[in-house]
C-alpha atoms as a PDB file:
ATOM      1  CA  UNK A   1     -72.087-217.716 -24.937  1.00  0.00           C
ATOM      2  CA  UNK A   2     -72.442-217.176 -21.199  1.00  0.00           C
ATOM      3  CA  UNK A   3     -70.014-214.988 -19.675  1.00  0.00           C
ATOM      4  CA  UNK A   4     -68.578-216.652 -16.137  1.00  0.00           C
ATOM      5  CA  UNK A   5     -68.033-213.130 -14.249  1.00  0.00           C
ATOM      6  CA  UNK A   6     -70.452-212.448 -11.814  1.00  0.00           C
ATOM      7  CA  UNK A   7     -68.756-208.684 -11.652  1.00  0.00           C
ATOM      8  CA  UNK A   8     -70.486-207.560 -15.234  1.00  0.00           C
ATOM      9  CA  UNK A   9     -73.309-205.118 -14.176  1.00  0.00           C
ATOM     10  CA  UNK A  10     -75.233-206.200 -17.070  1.00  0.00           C
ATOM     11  CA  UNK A  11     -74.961-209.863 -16.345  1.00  0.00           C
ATOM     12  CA  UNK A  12     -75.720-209.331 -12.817  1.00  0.00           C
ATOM     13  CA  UNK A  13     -79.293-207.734 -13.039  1.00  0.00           C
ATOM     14  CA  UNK A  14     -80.011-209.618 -16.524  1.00  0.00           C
ATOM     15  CA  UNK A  15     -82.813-212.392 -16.372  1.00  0.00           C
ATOM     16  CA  UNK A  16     -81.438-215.758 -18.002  1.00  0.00           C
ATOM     17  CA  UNK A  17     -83.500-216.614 -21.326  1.00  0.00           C
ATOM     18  CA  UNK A  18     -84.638-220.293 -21.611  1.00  0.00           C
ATOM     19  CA  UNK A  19     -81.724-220.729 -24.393  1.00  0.00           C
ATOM     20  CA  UNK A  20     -79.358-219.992 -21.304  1.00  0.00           C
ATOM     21  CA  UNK A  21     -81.342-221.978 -18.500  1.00  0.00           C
ATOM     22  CA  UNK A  22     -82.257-225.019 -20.163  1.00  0.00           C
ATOM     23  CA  UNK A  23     -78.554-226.300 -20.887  1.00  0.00           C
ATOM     24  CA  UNK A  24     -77.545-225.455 -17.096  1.00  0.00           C
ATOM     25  CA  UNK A  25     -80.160-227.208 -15.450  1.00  0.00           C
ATOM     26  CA  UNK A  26     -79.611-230.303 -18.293  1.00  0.00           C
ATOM     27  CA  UNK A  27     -75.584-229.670 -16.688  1.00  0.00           C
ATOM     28  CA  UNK A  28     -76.684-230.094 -13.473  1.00  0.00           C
ATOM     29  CA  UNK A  29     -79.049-232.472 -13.535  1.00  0.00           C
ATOM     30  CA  UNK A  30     -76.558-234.914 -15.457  1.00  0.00           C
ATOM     31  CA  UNK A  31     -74.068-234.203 -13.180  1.00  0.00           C
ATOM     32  CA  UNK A  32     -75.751-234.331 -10.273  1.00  0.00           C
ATOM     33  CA  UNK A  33     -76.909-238.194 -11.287  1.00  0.00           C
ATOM     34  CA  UNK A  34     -73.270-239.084 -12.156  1.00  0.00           C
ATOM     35  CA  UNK A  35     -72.072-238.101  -8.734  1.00  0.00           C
ATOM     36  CA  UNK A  36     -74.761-240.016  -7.115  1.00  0.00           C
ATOM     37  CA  UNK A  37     -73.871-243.193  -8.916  1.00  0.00           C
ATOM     38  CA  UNK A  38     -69.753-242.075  -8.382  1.00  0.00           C
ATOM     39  CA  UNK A  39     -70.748-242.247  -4.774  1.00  0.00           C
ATOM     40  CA  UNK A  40     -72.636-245.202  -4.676  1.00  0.00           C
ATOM     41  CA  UNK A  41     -69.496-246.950  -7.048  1.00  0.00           C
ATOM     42  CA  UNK A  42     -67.380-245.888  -4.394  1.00  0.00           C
ATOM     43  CA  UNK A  43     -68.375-247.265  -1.420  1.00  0.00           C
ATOM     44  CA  UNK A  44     -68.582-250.799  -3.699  1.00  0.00           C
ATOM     45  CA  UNK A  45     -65.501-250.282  -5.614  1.00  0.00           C
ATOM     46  CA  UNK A  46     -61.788-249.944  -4.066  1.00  0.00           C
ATOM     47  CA  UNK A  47     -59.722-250.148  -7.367  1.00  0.00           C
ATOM     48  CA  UNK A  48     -57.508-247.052  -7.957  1.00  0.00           C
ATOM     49  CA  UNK A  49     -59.196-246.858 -11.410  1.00  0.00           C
ATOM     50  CA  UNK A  50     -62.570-246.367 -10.335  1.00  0.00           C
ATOM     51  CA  UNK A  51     -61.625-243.924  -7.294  1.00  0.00           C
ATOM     52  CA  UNK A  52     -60.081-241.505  -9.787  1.00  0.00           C
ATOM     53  CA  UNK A  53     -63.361-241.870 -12.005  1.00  0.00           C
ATOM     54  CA  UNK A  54     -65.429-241.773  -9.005  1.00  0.00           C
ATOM     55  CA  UNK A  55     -63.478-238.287  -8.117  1.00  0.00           C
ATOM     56  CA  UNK A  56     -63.686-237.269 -11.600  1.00  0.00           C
ATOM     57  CA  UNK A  57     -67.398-237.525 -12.079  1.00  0.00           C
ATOM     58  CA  UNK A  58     -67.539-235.417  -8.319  1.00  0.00           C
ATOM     59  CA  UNK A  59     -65.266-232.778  -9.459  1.00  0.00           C
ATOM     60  CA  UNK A  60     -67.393-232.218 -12.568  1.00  0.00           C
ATOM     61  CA  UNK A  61     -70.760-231.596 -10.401  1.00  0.00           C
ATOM     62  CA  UNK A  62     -68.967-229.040  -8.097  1.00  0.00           C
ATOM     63  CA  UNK A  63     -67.921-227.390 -11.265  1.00  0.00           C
ATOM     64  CA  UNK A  64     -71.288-227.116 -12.730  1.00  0.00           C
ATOM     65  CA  UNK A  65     -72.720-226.358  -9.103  1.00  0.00           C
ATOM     66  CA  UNK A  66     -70.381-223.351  -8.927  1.00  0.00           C
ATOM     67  CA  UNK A  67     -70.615-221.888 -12.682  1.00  0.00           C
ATOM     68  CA  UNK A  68     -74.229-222.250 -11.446  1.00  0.00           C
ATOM     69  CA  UNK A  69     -73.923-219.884  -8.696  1.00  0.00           C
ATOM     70  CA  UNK A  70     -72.341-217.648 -10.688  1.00  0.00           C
ATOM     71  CA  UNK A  71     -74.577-217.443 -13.421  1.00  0.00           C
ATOM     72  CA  UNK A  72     -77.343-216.552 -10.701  1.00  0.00           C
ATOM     73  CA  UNK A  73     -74.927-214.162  -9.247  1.00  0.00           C
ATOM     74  CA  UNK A  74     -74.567-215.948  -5.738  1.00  0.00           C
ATOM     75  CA  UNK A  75     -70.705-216.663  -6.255  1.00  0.00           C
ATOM     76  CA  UNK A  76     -67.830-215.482  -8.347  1.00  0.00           C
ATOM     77  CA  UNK A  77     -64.103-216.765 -10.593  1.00  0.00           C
ATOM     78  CA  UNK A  78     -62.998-213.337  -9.603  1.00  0.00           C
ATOM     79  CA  UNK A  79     -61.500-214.887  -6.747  1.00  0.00           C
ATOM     80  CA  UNK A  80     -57.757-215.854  -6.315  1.00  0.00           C
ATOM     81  CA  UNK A  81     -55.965-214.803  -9.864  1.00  0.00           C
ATOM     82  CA  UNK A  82     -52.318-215.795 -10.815  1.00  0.00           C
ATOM     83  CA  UNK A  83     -51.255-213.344 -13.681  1.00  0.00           C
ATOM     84  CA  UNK A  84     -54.622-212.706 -14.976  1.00  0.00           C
ATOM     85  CA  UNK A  85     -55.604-216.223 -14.774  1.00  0.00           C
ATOM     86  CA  UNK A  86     -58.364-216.970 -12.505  1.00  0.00           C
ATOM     87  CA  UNK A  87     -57.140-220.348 -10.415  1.00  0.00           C
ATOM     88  CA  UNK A  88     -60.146-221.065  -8.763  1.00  0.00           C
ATOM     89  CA  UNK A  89     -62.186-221.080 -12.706  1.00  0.00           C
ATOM     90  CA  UNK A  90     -59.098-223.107 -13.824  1.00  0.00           C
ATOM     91  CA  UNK A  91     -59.065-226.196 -11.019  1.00  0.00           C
ATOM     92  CA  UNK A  92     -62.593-226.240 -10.858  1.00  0.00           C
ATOM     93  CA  UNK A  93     -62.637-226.621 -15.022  1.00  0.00           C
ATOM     94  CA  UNK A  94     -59.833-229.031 -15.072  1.00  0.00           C
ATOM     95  CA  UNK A  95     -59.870-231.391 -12.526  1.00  0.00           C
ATOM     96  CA  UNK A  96     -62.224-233.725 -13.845  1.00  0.00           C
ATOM     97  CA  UNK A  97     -60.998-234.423 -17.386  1.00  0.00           C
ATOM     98  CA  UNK A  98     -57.527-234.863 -15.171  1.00  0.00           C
ATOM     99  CA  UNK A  99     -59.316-237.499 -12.901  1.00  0.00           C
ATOM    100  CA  UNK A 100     -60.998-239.253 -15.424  1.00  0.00           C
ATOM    101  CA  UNK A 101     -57.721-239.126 -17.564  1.00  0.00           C
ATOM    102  CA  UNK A 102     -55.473-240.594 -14.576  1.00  0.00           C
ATOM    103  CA  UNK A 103     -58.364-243.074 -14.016  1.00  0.00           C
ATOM    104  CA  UNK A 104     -57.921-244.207 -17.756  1.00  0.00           C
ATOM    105  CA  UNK A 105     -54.265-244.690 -17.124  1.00  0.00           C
ATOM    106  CA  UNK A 106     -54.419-246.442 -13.718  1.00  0.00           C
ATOM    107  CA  UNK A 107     -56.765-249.158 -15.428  1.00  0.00           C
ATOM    108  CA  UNK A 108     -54.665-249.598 -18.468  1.00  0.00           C
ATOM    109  CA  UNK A 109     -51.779-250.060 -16.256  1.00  0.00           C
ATOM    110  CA  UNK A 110     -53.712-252.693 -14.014  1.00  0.00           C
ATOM    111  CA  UNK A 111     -54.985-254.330 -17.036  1.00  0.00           C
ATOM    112  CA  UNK A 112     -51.642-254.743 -19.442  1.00  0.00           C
ATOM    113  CA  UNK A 113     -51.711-258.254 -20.879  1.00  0.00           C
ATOM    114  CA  UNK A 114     -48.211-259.547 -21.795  1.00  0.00           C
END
């Protein structure tokens, strides 16, 4: 399991096997292409549905663009922490199941036969 602190000496000066860079360039790549096609629904696309998707699918590429950067030691979660819960680690991590849940919701509401 890859640790997300950047502040481990260990992890810091440690060079990533192929087990650990294979599935986060496979994370970025993927998300990378979702965005892209996000963006391009968005400027087609002005249904509240698809802009929550859209800002889902976004959401999910900074998030593996930033565990990125800390896995190469360029950025850290030890930022802002509320209790001993690291916020930034937690928004970054949650927002796009939340977008692509309210996204769901907005479309079933649109949609509702009666």
């Amino acid at each position: 399991v890859l640790e997300r602190s950047a502040a481990d000496p260990e992890r810091r000066h440690r060079i990533m096997s192929n087990a650990e860079v294979i599935p986060v360039l496979v994370r970025m790549g993927l998300s990378f292409f979702a965005a892209f096609g996000a963006i391009a629904v968005w400027s087609k696309s002005r249904d509240g549905a698809w802009i929550f998707m859209v800002l889902g699918a976004i959401f999910y590429f900074v998030d593996a663009l930033y565990e990125t950067l800390v896995i190469i030691a360029v950025a850290s979660y030890d930022l802002p922490i509320a209790e001993g819960v690291p916020l930034l680690e937690s928004v970054l991590t949650g927002l796009p199941p939340f977008f692509l849940a309210v996204g769901f919701l907005v479309f079933l509401i649109h949609h509702r036969r009666y």
